[in-house]
N, C-alpha and C. Protein backbone atom coordinates (compact mmCIF):
# COMPACT_ATOMS: atom_id res chain seq x y z
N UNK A 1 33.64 -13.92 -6.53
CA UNK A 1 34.62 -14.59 -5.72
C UNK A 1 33.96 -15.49 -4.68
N UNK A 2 32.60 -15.21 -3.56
CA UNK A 2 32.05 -15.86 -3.25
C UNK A 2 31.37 -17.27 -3.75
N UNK A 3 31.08 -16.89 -5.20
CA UNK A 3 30.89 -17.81 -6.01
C UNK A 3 31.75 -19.24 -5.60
N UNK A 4 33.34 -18.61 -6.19
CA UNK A 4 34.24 -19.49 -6.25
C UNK A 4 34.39 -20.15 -5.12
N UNK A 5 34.57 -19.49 -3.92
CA UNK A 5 34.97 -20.23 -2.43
C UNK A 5 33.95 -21.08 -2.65
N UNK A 6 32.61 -20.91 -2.31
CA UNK A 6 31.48 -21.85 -2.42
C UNK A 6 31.70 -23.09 -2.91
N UNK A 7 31.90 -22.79 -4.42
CA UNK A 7 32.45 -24.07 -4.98
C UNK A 7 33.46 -24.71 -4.84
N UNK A 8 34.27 -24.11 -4.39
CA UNK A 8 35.48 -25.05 -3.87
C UNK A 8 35.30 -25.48 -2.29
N UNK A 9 34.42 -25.29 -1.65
CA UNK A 9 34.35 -25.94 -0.33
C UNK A 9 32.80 -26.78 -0.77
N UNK A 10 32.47 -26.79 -1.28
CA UNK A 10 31.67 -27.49 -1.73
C UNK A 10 31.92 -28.89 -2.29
N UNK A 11 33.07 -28.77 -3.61
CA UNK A 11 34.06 -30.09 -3.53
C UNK A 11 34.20 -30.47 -2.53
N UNK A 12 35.28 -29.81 -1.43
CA UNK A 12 35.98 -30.44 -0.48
C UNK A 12 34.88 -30.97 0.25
N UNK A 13 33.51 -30.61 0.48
CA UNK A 13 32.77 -31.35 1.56
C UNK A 13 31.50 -32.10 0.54
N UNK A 14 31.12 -33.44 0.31
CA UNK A 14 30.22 -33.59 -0.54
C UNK A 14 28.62 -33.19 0.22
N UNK A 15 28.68 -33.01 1.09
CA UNK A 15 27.17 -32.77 1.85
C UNK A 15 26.44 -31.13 1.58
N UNK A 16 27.58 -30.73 1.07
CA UNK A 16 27.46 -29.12 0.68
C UNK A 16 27.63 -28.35 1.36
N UNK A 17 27.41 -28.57 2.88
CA UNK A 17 28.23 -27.54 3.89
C UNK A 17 29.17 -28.12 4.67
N UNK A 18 29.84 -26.45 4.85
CA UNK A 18 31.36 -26.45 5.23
C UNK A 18 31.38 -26.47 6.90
N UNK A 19 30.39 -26.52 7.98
CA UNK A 19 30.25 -26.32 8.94
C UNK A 19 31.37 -25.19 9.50
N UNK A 20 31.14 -24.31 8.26
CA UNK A 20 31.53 -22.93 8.48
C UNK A 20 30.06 -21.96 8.59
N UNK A 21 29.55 -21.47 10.02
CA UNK A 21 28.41 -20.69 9.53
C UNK A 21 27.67 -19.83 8.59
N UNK A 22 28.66 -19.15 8.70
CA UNK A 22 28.76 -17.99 7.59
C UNK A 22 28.67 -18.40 6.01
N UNK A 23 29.53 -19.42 5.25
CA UNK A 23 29.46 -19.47 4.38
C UNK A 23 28.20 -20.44 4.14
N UNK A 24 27.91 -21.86 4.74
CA UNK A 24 26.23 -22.31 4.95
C UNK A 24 24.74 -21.19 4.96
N UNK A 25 25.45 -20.28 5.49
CA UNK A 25 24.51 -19.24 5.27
C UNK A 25 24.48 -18.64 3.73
N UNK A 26 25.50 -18.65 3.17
CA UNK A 26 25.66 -17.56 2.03
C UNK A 26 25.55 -18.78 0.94
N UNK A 27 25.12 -19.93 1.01
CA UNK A 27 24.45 -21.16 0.38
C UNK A 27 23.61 -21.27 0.71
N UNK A 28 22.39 -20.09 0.41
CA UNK A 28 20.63 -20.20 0.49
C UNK A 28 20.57 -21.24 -0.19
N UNK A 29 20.96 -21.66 -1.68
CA UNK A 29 20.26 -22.35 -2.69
C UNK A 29 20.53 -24.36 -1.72
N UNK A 30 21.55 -24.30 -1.13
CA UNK A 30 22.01 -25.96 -0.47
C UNK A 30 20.55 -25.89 0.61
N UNK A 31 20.67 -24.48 1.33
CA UNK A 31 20.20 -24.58 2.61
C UNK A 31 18.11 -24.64 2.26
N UNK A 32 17.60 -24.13 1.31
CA UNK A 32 16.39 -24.47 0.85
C UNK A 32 15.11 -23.69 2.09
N UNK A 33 16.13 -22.67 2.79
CA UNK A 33 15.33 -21.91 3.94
C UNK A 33 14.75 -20.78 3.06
N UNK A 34 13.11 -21.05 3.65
CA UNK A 34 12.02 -19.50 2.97
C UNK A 34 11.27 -19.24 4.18
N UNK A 35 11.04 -18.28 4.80
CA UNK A 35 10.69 -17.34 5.45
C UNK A 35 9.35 -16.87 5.20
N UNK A 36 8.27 -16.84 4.92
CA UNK A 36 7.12 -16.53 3.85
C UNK A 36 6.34 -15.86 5.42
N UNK A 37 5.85 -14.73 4.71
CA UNK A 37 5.32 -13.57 5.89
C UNK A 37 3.86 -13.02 4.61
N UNK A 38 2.77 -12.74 5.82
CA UNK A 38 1.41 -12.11 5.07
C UNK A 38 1.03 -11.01 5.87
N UNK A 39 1.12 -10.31 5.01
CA UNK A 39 0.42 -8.91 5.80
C UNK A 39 -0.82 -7.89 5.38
N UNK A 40 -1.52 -6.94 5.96
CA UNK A 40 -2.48 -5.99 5.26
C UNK A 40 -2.01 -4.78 5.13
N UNK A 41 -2.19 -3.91 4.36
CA UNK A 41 -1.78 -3.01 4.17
C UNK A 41 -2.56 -1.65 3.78
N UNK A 42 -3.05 -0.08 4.49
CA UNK A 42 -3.83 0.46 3.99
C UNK A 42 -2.89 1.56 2.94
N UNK A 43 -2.95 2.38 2.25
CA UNK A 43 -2.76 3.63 1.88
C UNK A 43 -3.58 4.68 1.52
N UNK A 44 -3.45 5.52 2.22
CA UNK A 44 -4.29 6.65 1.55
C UNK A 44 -3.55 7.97 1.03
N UNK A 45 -4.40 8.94 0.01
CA UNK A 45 -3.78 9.36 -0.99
C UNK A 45 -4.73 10.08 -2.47
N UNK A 46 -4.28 10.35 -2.98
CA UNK A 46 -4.49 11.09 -4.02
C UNK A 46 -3.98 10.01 -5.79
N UNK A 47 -5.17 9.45 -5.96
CA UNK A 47 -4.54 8.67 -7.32
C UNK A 47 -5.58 8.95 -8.16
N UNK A 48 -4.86 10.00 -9.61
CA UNK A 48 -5.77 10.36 -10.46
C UNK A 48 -6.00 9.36 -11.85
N UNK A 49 -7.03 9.96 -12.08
CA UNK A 49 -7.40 8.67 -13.16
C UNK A 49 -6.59 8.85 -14.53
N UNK A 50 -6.76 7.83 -15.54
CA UNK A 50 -5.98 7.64 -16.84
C UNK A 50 -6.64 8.76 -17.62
N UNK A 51 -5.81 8.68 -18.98
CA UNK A 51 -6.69 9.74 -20.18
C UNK A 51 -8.01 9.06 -20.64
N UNK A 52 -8.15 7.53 -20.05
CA UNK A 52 -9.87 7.28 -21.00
C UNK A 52 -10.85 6.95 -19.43
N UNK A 53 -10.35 7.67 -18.04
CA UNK A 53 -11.01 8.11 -17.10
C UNK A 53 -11.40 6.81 -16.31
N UNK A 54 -10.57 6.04 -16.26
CA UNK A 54 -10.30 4.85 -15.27
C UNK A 54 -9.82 5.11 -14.43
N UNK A 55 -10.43 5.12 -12.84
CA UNK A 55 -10.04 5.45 -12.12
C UNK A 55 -8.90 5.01 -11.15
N UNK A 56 -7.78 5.43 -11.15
CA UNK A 56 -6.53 5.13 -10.51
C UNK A 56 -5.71 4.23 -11.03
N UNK A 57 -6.24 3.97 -12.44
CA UNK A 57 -5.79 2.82 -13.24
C UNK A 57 -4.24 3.07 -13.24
N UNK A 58 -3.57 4.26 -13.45
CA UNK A 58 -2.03 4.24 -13.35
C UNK A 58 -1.41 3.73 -12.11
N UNK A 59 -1.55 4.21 -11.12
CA UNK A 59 -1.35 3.46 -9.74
C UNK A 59 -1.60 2.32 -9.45
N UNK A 60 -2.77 2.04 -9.97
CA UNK A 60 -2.94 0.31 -10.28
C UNK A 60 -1.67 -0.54 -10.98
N UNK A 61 -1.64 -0.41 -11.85
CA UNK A 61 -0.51 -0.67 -12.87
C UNK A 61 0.64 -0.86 -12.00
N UNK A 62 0.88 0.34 -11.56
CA UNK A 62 2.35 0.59 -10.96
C UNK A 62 2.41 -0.24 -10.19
N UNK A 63 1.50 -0.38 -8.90
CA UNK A 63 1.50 -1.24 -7.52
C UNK A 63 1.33 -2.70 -7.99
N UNK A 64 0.11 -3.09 -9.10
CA UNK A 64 0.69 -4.27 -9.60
C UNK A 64 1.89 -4.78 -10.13
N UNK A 65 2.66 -3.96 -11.02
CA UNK A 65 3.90 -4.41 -11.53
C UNK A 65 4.95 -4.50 -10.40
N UNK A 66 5.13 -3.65 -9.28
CA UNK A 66 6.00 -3.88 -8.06
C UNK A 66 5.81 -4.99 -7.48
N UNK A 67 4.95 -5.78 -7.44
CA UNK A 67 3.98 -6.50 -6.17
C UNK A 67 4.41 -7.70 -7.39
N UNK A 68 4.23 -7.90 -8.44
CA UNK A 68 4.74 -8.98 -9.10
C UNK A 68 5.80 -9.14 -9.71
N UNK A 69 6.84 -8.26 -9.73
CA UNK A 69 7.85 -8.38 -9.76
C UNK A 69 8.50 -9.08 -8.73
N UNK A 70 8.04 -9.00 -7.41
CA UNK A 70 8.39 -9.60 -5.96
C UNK A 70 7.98 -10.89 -5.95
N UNK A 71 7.13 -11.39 -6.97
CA UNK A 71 6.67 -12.17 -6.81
C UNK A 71 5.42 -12.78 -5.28
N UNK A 72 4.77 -11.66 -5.25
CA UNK A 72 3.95 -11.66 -4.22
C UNK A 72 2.56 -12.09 -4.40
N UNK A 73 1.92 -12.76 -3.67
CA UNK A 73 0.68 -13.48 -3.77
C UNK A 73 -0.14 -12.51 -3.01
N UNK A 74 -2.04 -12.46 -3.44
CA UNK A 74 -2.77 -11.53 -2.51
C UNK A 74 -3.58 -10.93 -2.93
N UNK A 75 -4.13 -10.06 -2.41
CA UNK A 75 -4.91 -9.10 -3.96
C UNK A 75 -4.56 -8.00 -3.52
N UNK A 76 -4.82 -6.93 -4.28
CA UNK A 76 -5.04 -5.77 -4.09
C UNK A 76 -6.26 -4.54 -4.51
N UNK A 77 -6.60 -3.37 -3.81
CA UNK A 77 -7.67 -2.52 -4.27
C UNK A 77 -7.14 -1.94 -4.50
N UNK A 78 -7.24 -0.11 -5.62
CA UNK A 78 -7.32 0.54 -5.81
C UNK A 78 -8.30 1.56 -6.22
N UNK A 79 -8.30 2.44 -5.49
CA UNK A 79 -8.74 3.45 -5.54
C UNK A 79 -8.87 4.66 -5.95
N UNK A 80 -9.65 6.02 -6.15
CA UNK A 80 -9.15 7.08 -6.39
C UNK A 80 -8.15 8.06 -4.58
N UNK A 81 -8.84 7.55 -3.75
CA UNK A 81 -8.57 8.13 -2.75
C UNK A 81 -7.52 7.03 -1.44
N UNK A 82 -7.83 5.47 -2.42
CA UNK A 82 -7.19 5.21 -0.75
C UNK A 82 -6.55 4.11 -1.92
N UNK A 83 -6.03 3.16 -1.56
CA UNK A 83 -5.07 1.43 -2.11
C UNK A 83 -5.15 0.45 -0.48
N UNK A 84 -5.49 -0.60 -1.11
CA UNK A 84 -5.59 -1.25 0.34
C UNK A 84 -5.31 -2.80 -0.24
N UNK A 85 -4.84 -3.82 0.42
CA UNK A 85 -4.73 -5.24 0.11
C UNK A 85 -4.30 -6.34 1.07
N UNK A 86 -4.04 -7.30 0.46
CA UNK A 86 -3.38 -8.22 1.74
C UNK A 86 -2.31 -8.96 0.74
N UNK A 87 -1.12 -8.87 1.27
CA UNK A 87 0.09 -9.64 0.52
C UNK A 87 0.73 -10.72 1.03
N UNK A 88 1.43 -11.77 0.49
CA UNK A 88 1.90 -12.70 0.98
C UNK A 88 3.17 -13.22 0.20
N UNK A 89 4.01 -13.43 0.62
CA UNK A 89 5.42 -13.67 -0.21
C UNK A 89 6.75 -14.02 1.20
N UNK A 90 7.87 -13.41 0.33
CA UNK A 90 9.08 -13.46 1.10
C UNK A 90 9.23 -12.71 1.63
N UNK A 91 10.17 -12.64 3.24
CA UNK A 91 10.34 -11.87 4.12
C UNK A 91 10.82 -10.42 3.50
N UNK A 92 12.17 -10.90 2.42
CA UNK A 92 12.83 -9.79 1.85
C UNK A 92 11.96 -9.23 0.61
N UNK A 93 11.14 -10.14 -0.31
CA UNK A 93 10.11 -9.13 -0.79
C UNK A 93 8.91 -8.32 -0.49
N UNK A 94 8.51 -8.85 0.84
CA UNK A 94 7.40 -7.54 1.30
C UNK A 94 8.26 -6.69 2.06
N UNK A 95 9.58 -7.02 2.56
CA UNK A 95 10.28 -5.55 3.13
C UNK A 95 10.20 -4.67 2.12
N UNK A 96 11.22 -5.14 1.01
CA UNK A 96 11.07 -3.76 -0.28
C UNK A 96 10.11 -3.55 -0.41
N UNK A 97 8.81 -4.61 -0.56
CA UNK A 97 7.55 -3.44 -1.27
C UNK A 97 7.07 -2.57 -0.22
N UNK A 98 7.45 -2.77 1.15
CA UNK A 98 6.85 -1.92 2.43
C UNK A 98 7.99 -0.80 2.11
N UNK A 99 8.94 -0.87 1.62
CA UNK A 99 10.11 -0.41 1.74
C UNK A 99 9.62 1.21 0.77
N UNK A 100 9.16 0.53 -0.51
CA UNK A 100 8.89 1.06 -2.11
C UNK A 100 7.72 2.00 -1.30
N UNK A 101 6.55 1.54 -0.88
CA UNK A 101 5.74 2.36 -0.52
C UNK A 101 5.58 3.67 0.75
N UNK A 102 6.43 3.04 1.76
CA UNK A 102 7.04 4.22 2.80
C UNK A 102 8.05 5.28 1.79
N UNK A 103 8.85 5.17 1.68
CA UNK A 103 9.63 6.12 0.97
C UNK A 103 8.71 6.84 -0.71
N UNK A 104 7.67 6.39 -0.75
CA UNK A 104 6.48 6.67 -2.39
C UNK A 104 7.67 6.91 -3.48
N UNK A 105 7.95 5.64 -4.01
CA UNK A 105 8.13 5.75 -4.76
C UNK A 105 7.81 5.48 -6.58
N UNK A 106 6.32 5.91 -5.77
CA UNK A 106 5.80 5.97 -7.17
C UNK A 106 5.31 6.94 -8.07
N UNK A 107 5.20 7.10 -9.10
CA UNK A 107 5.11 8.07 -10.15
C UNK A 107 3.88 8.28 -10.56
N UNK A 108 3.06 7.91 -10.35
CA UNK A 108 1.46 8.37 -10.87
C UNK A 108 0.74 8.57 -9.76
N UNK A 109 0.97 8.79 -8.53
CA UNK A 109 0.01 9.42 -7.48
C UNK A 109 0.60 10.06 -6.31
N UNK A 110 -0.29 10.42 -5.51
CA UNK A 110 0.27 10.95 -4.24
C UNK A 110 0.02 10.26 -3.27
N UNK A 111 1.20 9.64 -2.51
CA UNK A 111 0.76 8.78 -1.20
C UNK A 111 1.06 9.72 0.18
N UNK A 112 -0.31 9.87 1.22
CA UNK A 112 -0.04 10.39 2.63
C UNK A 112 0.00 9.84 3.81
N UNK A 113 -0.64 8.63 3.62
CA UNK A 113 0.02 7.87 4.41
C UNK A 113 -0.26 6.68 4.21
N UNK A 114 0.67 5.76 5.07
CA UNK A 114 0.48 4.11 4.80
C UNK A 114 0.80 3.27 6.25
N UNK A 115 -0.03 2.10 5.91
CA UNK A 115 -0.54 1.59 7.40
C UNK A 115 -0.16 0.18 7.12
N UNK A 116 0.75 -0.94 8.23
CA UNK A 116 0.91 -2.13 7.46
C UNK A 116 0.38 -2.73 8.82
N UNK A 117 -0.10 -3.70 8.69
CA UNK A 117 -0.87 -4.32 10.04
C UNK A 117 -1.20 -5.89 10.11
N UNK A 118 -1.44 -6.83 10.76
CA UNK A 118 -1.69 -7.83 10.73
C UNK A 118 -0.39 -8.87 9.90
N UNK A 119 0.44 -8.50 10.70
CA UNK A 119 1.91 -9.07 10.40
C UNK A 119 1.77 -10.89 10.83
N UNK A 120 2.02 -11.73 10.00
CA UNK A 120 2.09 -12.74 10.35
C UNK A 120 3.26 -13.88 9.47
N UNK A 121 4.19 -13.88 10.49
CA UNK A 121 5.74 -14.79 10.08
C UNK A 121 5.67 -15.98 10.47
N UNK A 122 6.17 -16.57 9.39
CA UNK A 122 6.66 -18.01 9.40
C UNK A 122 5.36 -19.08 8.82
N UNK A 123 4.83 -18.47 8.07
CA UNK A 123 3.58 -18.98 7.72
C UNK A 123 4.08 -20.38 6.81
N UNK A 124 3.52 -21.12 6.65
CA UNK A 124 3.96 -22.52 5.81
C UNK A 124 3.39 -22.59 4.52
N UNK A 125 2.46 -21.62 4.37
CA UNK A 125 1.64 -21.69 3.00
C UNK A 125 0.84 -20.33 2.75
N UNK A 126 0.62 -19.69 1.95
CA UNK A 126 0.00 -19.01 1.29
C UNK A 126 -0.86 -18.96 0.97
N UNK A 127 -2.15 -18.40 1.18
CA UNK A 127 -3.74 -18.70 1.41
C UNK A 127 -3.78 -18.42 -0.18
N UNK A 128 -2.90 -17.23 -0.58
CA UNK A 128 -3.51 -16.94 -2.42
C UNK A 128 -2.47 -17.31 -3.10
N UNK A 129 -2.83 -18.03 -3.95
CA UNK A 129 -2.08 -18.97 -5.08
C UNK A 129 -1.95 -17.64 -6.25
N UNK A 130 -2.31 -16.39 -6.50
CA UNK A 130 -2.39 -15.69 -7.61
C UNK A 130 -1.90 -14.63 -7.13
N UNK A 131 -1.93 -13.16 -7.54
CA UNK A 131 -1.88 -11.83 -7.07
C UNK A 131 -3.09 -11.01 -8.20
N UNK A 132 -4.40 -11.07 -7.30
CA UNK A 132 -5.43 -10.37 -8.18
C UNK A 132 -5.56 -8.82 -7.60
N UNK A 133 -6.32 -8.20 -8.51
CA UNK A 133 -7.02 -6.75 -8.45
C UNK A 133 -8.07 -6.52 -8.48
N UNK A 134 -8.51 -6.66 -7.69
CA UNK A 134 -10.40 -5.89 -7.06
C UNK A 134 -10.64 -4.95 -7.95
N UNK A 135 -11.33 -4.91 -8.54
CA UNK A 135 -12.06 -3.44 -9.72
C UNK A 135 -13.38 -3.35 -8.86
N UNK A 136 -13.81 -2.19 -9.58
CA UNK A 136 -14.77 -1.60 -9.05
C UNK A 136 -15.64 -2.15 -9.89
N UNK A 137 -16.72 -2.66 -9.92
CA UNK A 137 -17.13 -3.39 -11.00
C UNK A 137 -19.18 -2.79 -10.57
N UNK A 138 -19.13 -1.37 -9.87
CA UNK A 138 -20.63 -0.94 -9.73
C UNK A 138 -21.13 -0.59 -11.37
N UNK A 139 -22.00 -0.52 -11.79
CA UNK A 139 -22.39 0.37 -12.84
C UNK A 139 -22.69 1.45 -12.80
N UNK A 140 -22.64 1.99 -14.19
CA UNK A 140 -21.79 3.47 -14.30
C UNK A 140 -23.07 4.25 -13.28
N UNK A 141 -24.30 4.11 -13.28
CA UNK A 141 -25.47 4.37 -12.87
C UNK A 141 -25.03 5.20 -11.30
N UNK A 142 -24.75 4.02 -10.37
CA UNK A 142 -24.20 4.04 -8.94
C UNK A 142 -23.31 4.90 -9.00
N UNK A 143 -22.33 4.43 -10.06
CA UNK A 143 -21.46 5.70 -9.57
C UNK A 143 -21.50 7.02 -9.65
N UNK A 144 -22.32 7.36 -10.85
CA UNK A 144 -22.82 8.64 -11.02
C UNK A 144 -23.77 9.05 -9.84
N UNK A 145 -24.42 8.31 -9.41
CA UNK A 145 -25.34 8.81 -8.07
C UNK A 145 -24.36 8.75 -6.68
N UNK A 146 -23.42 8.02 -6.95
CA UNK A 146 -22.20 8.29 -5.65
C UNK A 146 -21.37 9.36 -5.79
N UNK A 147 -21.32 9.45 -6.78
CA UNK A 147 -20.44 10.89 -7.41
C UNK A 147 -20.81 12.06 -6.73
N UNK A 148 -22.33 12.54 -6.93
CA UNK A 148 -23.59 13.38 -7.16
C UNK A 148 -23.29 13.68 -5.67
N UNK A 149 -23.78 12.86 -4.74
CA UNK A 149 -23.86 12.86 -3.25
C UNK A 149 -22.72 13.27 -3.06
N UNK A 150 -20.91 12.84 -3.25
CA UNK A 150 -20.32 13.18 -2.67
C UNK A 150 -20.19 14.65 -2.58
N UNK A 151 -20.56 15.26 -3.87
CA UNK A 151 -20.60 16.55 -4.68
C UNK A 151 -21.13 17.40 -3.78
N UNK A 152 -22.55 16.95 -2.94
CA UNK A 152 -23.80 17.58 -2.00
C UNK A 152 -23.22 17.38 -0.90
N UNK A 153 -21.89 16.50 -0.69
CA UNK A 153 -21.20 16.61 0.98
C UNK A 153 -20.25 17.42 1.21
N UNK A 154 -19.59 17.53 0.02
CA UNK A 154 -18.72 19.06 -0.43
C UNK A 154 -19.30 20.31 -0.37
N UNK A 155 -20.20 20.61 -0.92
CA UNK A 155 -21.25 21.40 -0.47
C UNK A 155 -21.42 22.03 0.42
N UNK A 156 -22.14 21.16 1.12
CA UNK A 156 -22.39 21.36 2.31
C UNK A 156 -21.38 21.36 3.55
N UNK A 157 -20.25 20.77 3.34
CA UNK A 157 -19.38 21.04 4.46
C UNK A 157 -18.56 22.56 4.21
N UNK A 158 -18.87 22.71 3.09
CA UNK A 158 -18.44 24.47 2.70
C UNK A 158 -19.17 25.31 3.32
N UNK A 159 -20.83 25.03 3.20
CA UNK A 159 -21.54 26.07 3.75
C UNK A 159 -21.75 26.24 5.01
N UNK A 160 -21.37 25.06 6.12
CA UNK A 160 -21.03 24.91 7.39
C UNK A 160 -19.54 25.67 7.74
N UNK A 161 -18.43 25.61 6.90
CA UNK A 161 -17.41 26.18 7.61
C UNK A 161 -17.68 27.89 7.45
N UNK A 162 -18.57 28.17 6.08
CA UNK A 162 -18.69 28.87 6.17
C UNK A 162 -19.78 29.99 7.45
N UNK A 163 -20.52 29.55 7.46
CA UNK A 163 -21.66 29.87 8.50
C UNK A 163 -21.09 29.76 10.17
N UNK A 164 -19.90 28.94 10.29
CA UNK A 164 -19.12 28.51 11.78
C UNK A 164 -18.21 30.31 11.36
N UNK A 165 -17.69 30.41 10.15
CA UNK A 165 -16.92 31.14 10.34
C UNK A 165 -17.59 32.59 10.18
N UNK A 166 -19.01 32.63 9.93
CA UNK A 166 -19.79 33.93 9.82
C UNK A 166 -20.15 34.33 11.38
N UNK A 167 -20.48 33.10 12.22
CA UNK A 167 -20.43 33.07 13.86
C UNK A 167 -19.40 33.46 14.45
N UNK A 168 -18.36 32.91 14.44
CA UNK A 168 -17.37 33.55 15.08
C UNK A 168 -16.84 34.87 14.80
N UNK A 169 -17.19 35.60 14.06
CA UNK A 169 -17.04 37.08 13.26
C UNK A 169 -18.09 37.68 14.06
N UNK A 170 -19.40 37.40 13.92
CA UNK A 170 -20.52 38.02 14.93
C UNK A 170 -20.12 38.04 16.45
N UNK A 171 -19.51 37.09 16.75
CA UNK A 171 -19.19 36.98 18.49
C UNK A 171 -17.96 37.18 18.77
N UNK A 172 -16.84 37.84 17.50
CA UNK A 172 -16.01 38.93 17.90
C UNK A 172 -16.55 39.91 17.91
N UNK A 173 -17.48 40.85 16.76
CA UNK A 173 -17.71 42.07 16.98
C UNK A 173 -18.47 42.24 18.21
N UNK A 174 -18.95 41.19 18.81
CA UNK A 174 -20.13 41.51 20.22
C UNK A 174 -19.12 41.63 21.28
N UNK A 175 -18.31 41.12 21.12
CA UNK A 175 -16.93 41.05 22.22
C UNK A 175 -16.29 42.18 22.38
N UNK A 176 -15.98 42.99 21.45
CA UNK A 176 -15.29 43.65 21.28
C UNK A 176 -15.85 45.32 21.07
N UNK A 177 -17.24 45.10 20.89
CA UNK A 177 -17.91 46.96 20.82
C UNK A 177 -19.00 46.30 22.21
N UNK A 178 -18.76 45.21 23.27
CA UNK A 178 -19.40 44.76 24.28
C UNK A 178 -20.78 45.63 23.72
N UNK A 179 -21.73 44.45 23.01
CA UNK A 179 -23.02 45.14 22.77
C UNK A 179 -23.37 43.56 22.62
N UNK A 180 -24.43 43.55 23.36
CA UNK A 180 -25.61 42.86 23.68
C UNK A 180 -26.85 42.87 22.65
N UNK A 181 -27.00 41.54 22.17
CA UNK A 181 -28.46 41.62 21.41
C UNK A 181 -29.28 40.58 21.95
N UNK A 182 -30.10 41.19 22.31
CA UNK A 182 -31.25 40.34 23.36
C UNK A 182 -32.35 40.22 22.45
């Protein structure tokens, strides 16, 4: 029905608006107003890898297909542990995708939290003409030796909580049978 009014005050006025606000407004396509906003964005999280052990490749997927469906310019990372990027588009398509990712609504990972920052409106142009994806592109080498280490920081932050928590067990029982070891 909006349709119709449109077009019929559209006849009646050949300039295309009705210097009726409201309906000039509800004629985006006469009025040729875009809004174009760029922002950064962190997430962190839990994104497990595919069945041939690509890491976060499903979440990848997903956040790409949202992000270009919006038609959004920018790149993006993915990760096993965090997603991070910089986007650029329409006011009303980075709301939904800020929108999509506050509320997680996505299906292949776990999001805990998300950070949007470096808000900048009314921009006239778009620094990225594409919407790419950062891969990890180390060889397998590195990563196996980044792997390894993280493995030895796990480790070791075990055998520290453990040893904090073997201390505080010793300096209850000293507390508590008040015995002194000198």
């Amino acid at each position: 029905m909006i349709d119709v009014l449109l077009m019929t005050n559209r006849r009646t006025n050949p300039g295309g608006l009705t210097g009726n606000r409201t309906w000039d407004l509800l004629a985006g396509s006469q009025l040729q107003l875009l809004l174009l906003i760029l922002f950064r964005f962190e997430i962190s999280g839990y994104f497990p890898s595919d069945e041939f052990g690509f890491t976060a490749a499903p979440f990848e997927k997903e956040i790409w297909k949202v992000a270009d469906d919006l038609y959004l310019k920018g790149w993006i990372r993915v990760r096993e542990k965090f997603a991070q990027g910089e986007l650029g588009g329409d006011v009303n398509a980075l709301s939904y995708f800020r929108k999509w990712v506050e509320q997680q609504h996505n299906t292949s990972g776990v999001i805990h939290t998300s950070h949007f920052f470096d808000d900048n409106y009314g921009i006239t142009r778009l620094p990225a003409p594409v919407l790419k994806c950062i891969k990890d592109m180390r060889p397998y080498r590195k990563k196996r030796l980044h792997a390894g280490k993280k493995l030895i920081r796990k480790d070791l932050s075990r055998y520290e909580a453990y040893s904090k928590a073997e201390e505080l067990r010793r300096e209850k029982l000293v507390d508590e049978a008040m015995v002194q070891d000198y």
